[in-house]
Protein backbone atom coordinates (compact mmCIF):
# COMPACT_ATOMS: atom_id res chain seq x y z
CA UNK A 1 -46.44 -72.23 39.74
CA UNK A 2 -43.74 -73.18 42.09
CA UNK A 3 -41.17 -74.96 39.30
CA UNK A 4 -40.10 -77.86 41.73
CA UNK A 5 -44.08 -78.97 42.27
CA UNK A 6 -44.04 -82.23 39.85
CA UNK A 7 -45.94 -82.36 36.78
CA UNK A 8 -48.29 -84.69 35.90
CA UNK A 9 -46.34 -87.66 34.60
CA UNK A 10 -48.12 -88.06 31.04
CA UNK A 11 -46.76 -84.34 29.41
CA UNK A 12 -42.97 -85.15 31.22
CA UNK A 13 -43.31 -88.99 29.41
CA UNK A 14 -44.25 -87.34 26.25
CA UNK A 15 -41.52 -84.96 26.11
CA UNK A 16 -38.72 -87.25 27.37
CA UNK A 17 -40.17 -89.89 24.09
CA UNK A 18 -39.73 -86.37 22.04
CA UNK A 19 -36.02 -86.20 23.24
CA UNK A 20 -35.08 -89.71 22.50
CA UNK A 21 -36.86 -89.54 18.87
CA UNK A 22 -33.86 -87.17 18.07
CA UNK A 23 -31.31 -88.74 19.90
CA UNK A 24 -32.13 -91.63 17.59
CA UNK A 25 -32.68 -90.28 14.35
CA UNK A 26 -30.29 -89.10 12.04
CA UNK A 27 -32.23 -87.18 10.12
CA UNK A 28 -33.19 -84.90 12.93
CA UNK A 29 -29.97 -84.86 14.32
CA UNK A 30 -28.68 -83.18 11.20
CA UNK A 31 -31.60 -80.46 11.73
CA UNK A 32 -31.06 -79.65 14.50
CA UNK A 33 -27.28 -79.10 13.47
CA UNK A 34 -28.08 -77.10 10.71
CA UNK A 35 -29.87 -74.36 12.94
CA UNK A 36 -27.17 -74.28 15.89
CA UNK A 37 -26.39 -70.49 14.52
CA UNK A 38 -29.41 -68.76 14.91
CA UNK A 39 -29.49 -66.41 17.89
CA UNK A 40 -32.09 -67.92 20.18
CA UNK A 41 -30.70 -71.70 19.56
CA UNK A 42 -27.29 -70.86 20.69
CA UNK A 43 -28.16 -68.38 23.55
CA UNK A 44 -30.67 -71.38 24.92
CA UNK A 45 -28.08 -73.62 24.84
CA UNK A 46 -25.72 -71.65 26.54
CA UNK A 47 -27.53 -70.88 29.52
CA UNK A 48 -28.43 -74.78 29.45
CA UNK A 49 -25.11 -75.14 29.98
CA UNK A 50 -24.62 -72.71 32.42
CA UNK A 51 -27.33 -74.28 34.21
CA UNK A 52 -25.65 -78.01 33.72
CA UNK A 53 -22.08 -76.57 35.12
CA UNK A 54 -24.29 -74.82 38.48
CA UNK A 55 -24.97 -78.56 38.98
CA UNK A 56 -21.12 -78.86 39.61
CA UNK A 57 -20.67 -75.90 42.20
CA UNK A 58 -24.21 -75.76 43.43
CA UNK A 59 -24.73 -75.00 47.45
CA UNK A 60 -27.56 -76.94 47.68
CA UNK A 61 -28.18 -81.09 48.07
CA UNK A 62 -27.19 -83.41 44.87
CA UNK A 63 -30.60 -84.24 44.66
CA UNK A 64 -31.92 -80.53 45.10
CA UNK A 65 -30.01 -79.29 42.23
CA UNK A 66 -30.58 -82.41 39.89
CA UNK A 67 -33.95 -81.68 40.26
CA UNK A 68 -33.63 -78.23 39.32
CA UNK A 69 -31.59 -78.85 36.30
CA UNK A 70 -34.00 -81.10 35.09
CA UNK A 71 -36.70 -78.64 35.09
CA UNK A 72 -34.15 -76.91 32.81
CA UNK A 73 -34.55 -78.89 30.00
CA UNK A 74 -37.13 -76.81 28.51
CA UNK A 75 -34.47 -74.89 26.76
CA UNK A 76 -33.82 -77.62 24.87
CA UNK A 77 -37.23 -77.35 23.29
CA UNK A 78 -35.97 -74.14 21.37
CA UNK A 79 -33.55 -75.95 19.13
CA UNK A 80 -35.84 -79.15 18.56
CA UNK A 81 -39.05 -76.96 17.57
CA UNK A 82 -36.69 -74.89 15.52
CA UNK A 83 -35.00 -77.82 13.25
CA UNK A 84 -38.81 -78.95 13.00
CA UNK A 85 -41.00 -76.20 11.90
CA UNK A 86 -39.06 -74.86 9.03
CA UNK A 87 -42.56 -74.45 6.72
CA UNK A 88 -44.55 -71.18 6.76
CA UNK A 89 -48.12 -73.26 6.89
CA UNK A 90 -46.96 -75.52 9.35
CA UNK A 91 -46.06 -72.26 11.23
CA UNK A 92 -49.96 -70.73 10.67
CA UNK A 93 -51.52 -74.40 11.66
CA UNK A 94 -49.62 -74.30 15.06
CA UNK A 95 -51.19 -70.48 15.41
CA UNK A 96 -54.35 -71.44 14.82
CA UNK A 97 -54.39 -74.73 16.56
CA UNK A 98 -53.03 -72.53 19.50
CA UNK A 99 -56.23 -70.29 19.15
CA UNK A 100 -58.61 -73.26 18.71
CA UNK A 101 -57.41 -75.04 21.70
CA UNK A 102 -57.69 -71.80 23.90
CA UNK A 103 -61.27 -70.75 22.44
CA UNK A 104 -62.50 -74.47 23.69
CA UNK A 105 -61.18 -74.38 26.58
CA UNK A 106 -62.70 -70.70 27.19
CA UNK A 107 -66.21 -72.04 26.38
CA UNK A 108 -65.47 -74.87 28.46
CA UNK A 109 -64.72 -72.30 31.26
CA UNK A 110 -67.52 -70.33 31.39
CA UNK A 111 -69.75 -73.35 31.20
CA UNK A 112 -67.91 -74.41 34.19
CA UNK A 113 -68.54 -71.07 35.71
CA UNK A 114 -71.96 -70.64 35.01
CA UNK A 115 -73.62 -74.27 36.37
CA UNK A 116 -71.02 -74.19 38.96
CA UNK A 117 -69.30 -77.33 38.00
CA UNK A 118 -65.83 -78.18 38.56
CA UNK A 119 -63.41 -79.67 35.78
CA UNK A 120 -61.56 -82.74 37.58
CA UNK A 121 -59.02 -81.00 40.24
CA UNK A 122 -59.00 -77.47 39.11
CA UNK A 123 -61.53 -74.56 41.00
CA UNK A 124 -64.71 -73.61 39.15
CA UNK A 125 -64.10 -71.72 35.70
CA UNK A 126 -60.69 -72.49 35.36
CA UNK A 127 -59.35 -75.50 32.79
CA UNK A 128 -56.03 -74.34 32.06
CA UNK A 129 -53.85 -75.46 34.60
CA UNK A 130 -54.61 -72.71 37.27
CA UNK A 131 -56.57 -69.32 37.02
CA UNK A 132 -52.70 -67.64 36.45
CA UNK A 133 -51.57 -69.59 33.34
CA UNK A 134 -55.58 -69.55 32.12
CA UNK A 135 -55.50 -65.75 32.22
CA UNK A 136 -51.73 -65.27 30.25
CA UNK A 137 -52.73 -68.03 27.89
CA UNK A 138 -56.09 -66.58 27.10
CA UNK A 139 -54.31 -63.10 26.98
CA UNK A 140 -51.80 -64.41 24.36
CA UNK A 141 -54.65 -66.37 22.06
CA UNK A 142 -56.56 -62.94 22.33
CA UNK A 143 -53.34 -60.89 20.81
CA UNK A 144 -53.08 -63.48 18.07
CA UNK A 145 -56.32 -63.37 16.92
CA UNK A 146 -56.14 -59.66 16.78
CA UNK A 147 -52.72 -59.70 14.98
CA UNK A 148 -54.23 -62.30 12.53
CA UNK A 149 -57.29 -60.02 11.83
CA UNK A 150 -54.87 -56.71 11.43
CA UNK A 151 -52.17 -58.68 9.22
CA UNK A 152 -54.10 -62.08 7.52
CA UNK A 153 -51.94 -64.95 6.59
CA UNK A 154 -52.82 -65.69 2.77
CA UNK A 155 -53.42 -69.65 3.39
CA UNK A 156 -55.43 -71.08 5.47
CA UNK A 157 -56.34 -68.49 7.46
CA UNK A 158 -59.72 -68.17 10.32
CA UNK A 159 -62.42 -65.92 9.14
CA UNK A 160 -62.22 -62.44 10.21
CA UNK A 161 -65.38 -62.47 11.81
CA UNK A 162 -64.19 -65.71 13.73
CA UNK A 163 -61.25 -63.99 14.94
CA UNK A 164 -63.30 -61.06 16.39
CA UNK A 165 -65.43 -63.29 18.28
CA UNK A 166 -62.71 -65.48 19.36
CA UNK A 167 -61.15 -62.34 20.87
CA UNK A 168 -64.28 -61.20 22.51
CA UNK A 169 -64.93 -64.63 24.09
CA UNK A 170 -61.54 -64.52 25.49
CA UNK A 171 -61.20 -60.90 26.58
CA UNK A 172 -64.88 -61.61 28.74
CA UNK A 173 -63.22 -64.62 30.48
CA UNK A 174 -60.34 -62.74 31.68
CA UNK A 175 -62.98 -60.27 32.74
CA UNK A 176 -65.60 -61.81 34.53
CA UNK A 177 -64.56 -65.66 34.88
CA UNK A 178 -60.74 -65.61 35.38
CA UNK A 179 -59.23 -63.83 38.27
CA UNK A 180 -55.91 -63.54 37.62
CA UNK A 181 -53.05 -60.51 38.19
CA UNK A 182 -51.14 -62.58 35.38
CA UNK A 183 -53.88 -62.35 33.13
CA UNK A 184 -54.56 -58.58 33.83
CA UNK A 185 -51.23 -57.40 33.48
CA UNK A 186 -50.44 -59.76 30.37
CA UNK A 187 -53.84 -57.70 28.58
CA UNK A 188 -52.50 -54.50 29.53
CA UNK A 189 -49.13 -54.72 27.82
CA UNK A 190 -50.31 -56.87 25.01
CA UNK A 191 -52.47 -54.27 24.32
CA UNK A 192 -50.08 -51.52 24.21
CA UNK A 193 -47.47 -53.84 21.97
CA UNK A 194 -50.89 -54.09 19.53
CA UNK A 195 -51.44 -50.53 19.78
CA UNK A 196 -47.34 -50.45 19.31
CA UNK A 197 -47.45 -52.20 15.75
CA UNK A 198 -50.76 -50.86 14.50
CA UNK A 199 -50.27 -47.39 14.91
CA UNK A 200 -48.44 -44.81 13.03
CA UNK A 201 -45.15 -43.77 14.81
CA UNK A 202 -46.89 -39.71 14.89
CA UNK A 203 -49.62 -41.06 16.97
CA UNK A 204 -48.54 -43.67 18.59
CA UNK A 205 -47.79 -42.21 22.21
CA UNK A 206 -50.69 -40.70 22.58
CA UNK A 207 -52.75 -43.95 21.84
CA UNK A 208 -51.06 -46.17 23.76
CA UNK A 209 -51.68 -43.71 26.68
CA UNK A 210 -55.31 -43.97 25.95
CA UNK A 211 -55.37 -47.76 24.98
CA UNK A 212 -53.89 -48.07 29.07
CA UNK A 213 -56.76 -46.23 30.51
CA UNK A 214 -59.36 -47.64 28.54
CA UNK A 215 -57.93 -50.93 29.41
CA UNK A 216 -57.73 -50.48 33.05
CA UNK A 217 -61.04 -48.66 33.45
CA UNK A 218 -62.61 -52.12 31.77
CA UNK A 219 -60.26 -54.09 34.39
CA UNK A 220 -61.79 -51.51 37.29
CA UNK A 221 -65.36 -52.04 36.17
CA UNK A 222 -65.63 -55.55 36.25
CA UNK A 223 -66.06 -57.00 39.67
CA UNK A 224 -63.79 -59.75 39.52
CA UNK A 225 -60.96 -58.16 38.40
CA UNK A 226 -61.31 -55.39 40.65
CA UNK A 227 -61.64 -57.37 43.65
CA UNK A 228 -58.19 -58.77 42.39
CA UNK A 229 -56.28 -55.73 42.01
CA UNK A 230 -57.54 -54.07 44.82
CA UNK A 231 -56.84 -57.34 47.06
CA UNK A 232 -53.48 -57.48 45.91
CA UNK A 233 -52.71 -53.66 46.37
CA UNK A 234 -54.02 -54.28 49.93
CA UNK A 235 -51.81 -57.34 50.80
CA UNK A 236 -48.59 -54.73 49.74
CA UNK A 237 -49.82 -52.16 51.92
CA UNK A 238 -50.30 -54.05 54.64
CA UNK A 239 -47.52 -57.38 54.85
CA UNK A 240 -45.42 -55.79 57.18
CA UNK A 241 -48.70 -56.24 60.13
CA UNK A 242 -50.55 -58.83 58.37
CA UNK A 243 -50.73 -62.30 60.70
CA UNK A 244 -51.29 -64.27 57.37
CA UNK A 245 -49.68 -65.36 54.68
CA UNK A 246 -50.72 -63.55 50.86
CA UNK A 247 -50.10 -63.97 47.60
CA UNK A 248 -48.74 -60.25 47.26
CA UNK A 249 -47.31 -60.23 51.18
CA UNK A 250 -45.17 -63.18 50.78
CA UNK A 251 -44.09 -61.53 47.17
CA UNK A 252 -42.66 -58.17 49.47
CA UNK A 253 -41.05 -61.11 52.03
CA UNK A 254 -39.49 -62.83 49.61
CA UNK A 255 -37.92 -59.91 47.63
CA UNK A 256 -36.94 -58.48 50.77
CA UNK A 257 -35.27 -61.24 51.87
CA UNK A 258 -33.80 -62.57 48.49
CA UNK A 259 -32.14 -59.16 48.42
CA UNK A 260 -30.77 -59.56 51.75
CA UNK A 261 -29.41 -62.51 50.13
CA UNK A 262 -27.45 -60.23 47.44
CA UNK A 263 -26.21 -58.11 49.98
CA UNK A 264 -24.24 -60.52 51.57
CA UNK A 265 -23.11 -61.86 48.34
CA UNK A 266 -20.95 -64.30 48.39
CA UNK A 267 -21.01 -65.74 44.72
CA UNK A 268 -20.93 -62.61 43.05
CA UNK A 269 -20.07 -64.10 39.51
CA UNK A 270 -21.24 -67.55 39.15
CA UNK A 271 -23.81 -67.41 42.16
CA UNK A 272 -24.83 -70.07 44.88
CA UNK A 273 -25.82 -72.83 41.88
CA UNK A 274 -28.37 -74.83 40.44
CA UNK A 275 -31.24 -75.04 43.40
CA UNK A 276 -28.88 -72.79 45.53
CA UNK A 277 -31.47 -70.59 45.62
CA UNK A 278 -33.18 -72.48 48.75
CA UNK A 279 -30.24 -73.19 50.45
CA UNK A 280 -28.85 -69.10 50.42
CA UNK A 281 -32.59 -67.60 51.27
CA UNK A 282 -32.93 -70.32 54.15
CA UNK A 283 -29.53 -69.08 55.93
CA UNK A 284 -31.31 -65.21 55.15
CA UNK A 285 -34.34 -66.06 56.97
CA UNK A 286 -33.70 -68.54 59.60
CA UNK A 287 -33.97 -65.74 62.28
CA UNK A 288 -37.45 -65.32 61.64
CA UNK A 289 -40.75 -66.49 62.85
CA UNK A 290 -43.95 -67.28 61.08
CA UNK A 291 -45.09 -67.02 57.50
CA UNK A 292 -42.33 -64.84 56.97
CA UNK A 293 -39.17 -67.16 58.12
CA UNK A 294 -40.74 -69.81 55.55
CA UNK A 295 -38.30 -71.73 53.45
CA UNK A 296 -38.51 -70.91 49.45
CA UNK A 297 -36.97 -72.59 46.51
CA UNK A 298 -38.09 -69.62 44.09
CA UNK A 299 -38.67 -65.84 44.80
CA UNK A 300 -41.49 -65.40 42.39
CA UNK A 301 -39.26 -63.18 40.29
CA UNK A 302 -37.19 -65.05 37.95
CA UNK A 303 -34.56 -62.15 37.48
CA UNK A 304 -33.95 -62.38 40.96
CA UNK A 305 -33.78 -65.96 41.27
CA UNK A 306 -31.21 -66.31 38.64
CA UNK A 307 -29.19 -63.34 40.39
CA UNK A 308 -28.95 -65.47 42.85
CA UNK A 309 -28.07 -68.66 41.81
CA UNK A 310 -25.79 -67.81 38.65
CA UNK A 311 -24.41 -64.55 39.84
CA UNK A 312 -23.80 -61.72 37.37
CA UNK A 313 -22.25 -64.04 34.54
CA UNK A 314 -26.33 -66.11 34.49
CA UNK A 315 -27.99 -62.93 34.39
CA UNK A 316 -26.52 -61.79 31.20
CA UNK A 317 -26.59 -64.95 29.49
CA UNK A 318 -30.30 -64.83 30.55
CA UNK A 319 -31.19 -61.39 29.69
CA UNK A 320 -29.22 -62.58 26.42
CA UNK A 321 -31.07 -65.21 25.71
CA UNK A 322 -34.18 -63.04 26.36
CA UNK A 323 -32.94 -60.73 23.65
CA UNK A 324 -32.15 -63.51 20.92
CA UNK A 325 -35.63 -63.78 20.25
CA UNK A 326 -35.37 -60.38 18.93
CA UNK A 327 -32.90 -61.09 16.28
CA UNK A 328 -34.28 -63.68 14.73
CA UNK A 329 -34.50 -62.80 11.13
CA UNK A 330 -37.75 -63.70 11.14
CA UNK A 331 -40.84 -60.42 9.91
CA UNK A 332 -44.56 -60.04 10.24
CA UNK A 333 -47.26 -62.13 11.81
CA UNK A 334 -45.10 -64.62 12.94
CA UNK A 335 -42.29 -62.19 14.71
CA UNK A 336 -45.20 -60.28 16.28
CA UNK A 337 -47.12 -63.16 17.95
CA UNK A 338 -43.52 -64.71 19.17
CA UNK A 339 -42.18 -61.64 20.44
CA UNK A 340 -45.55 -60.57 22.01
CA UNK A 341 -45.04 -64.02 23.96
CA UNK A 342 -41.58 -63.20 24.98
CA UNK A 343 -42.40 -59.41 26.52
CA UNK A 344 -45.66 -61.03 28.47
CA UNK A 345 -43.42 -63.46 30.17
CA UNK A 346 -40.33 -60.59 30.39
CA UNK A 347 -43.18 -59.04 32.10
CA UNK A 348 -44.88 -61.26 34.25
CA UNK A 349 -41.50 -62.58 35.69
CA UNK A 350 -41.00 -60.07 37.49
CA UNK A 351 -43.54 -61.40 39.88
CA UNK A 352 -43.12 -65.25 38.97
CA UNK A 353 -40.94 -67.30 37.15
CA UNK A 354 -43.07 -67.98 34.45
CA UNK A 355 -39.40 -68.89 32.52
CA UNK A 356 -39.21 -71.92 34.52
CA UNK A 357 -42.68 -72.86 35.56
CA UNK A 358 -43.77 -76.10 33.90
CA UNK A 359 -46.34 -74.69 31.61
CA UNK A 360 -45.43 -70.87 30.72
CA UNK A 361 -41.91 -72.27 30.13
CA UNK A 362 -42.62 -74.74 27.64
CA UNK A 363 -45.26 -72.98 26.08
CA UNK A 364 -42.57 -70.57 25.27
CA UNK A 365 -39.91 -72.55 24.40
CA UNK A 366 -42.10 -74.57 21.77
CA UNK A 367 -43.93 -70.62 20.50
CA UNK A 368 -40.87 -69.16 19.83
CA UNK A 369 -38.68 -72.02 18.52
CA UNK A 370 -41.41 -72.96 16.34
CA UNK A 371 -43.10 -69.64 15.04
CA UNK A 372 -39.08 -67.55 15.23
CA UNK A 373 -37.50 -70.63 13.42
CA UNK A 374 -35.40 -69.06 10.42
CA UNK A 375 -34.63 -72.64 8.90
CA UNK A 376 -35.47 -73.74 5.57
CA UNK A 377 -35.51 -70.55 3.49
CA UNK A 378 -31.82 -68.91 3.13
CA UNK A 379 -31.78 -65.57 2.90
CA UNK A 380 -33.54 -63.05 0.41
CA UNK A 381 -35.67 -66.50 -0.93
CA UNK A 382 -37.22 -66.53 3.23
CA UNK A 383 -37.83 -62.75 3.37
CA UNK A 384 -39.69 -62.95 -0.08
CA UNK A 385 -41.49 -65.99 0.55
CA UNK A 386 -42.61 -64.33 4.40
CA UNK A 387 -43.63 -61.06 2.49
CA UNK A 388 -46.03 -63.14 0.29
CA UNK A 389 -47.71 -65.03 3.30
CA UNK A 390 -47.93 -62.46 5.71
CA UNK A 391 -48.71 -59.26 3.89
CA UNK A 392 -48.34 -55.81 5.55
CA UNK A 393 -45.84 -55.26 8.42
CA UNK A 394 -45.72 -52.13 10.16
C-alpha cells in the first residue's frame, strides 16, 4: 500500500487514455464544466492544486515530488465520473456491477483458499490486490448489499435473497479467509453506520452498542481474525524491545517520529511539499539504528502525512474535501453507499493512506464522483425523481 510502489502499467495506461478522451472532446469538456460547482468537484480540485503548487516549494528531489504529484491525479477522477454518470440507472448498474465483481472474486478466494492454490502473484485466498484492500473492498460490497436489501432501488434491482447471500459469502471471507485489520475495522464501523440509518433515533445508541459487541465477539471467535488482532495488539505492546520490524511496530515508529517531525516544524503553513514527507522524516531519524532509523515516504496515516507536507493550510483543504462528500445534494441509497465509502477510508487512514494508495484511492474517487454526482436533474425535478427510485430514507 505504499503510494510510490508502481502500479501495474495496464490500469495507469487506461486511465491516462480516460484523461485524454476529455481533453479531446468537446462534449465532455462542457460536462465537466457544467458540474465545477458542486462541493466535492471544487474541493478535489483545490487540493489538486494545492498538491500541483507543493511541486513548486517541495523539500524533496524534482523527481521525488513529480512522482508524488502524479499519484495525485486521482482527484481528478471526481470531476470526470461526476460530468459522466448523471443517470439514476447508470448509477444502480455501477452498484451492482461493484457487488458482482466483488462476489466473484470472493468465490474465487475461497476456492483459492480451500485447494491451496495461488492466483498469479498474490498469497493464497487473496485476489484483490492484497489481503488489506480484499478485506475493505469486501467490507464495502457487504454494506451495499445490505443497504440495497433495507432500501431497494425500483429498476433493475438484485433479488433480495441474492443480496443476503452475497452478504453472507462476503462477511465469511473476511472471517475465515481474509486476514486483514483493514477489513476488520472497515466491518465494525460499517456496521454501526448500518445500524446508524436503520434504526430509530430512540434506540439507536443502545443498538449500535450491541451491534459492536456482537461484531467483535464474531471477529474474536474466528481464528483468523483473532490471531490478527491479537498479533497486532502484541506488536504495540511490545515495539519499543522488539529486534524486528512489524506491521503495527513500525506504525508506533513512524508516528513517533513523524511527530517529532511536527515538533520541529518548520513549514507550519504550507508544509515541507509534495514528497517532502521523506526528505523531513529522514533528517528526524537519521540518528537511529535498525528497523527503526528506516527511511519512509508515507507514515501510514494520511492525516499525518499531509500535516506534514502541506502544513495547516493542506489539512483543511483535505479535511474539506473529506466533508464535501457530505453536501452533496444527493438522498437515499446512493448517499448512503458513497458516504459509507468515505467514513471507511476517514477511518482506515488513520493507519494507512488509503486516500492515496493506488487502489482505495481510485476506488473512491470513481464511488463517490459517480454514485454523489448531482448533474443532470436541477433541483426539486432530481429530489423527486431520487424519491421515486430509491424509496424510503431514514
Amino acid at each position: 500500500n505504499d503510494p510510490k510502489v508502481a502500479p501495474q502499467s495496464g490500469p495507469v495506461i487506461f486511465e491516462l487514455l480516460v484523461f485524454l478522451l476529455f481533453v479531446g472532446s468537446g462534449k465532455l469538456r462542457c460536462k465537466v464544466v457544467s458540474i465545477l460547482r458542486q462541493p466535492m468537484v471544487f474541493m478535489a480540485l483545490a487540493l489538486y492544486v494545492l498538491v500541483s503548487l507543493g511541486v513548486v516549494y517541495s523539500a524533496a528531489p524534482l523527481g521525488v515530488s513529480v512522482d508524488m504529484w502524479g499519484s495525485w491525479r486521482k482527484l481528478l477522477l471526481v470531476p470526470l465520473a461526476a460530468s459522466v454518470f448523471t443517470d439514476f440507472l447508470w448509477k444502480q448498474r455501477l452498484a451492482n456491477l461493484f457487488i458482482g465483481i466483488m462476489v466473484l472474486s470472493a468465490l474465487v478466494s475461497y476456492v483459492s483458499f480451500l485447494c491451496n492454490i495461488r492466483i498469479g502473484k498474490f498469497p493464497v485466498g487473496i485476489v484483490v490486490h492484497n489481503y488489506a484492500t480484499q478485506g475493505l473492498f469486501f467490507s464495502i460490497a457487504m454494506f451495499v448489499c445490505l443497504v440495497l436489501v433495507r432500501f431497494p432501488l425500483s429498476r433493475e434491482g438484485i433479488p433480495s435473497w441474492l443480496l443476503k447471500v452475497s452478504a453472507g459469502l462476503l462477511f465469511l471471507n473476511i472471517l475465515i479467509v481474509t486476514p486483514g485489520r483493514s477489513g476488520y475495522l472497515a466491518l465494525i464501523v460499517l456496521t454501526l453506520v448500518f445500524v446508524f440509518i436503520t434504526v430509530r433515533k430512540k434506540r439507536r445508541g443502545l443498538v449500535m452498542f450491541f451491534a459492536l459487541l456482537a461484531v467483535l465477539g464474531t471477529l474474536l471467535v474466528s481464528p483468523v481474525a483473532k490471531k490478527g488482532i491479537f498479533r497486532g495488539l502484541d506488536e504495540i505492546e511490545t515495539y519499543n524491545s522488539s529486534p524486528n520490524l512489524t506491521s503495527m511496530g513500525i506504525r508506533m515508529v513512524m508516528w513517533k517520529n513523524t511527530l517529532g517531525v511536527l515538533k520541529r516544524f518548520e513549514h507550519p503553513v504550507f508544509g515541507y511539499g509534495t514528497g517532502g514527507f521523506e526528505v523531513a522524516y529522514k533528517q528526524q531519524v537519521a540518528d537511529q539504528e535498525g528497523w527503526r532509523g528506516k527511511p519512509a515516504s508515507d507514515p501510514h496515516n494520511q492525516y499525518l502525512g499531509i500535516l506534514v507536507e502541506y502544513g495547516v493550510i493542506g489539512s483543511i483543504l483535505f479535511l474539506g474535501f473529506i466533508f464535501s462528500f457530505f453536501m452533496q445534494p444527493v438522498k437515499g441509497f446512493f448517499y448512503i453507499v458513497a458516504v459509507g465509502g468515505v467514513i471507511v477510508l476517514s477511518c482506515t487512514s488513520m493507519f494507512s493512506s488509503h486516500f492515496t494508495t493506488f487502489s482505495e484511492g481510485r476506488f473512491l474517487m470513481i464511488w463517490c464522483g459517480a454514485l454523489l454526482s448531482a448533474a443532470g436533474v436541477p433541483g426539486k425535478d432530481r429530489d423527486k425523481q431520487m424519491r421515486e427510485s430509491v424509496g424510503l430514507y431514514p
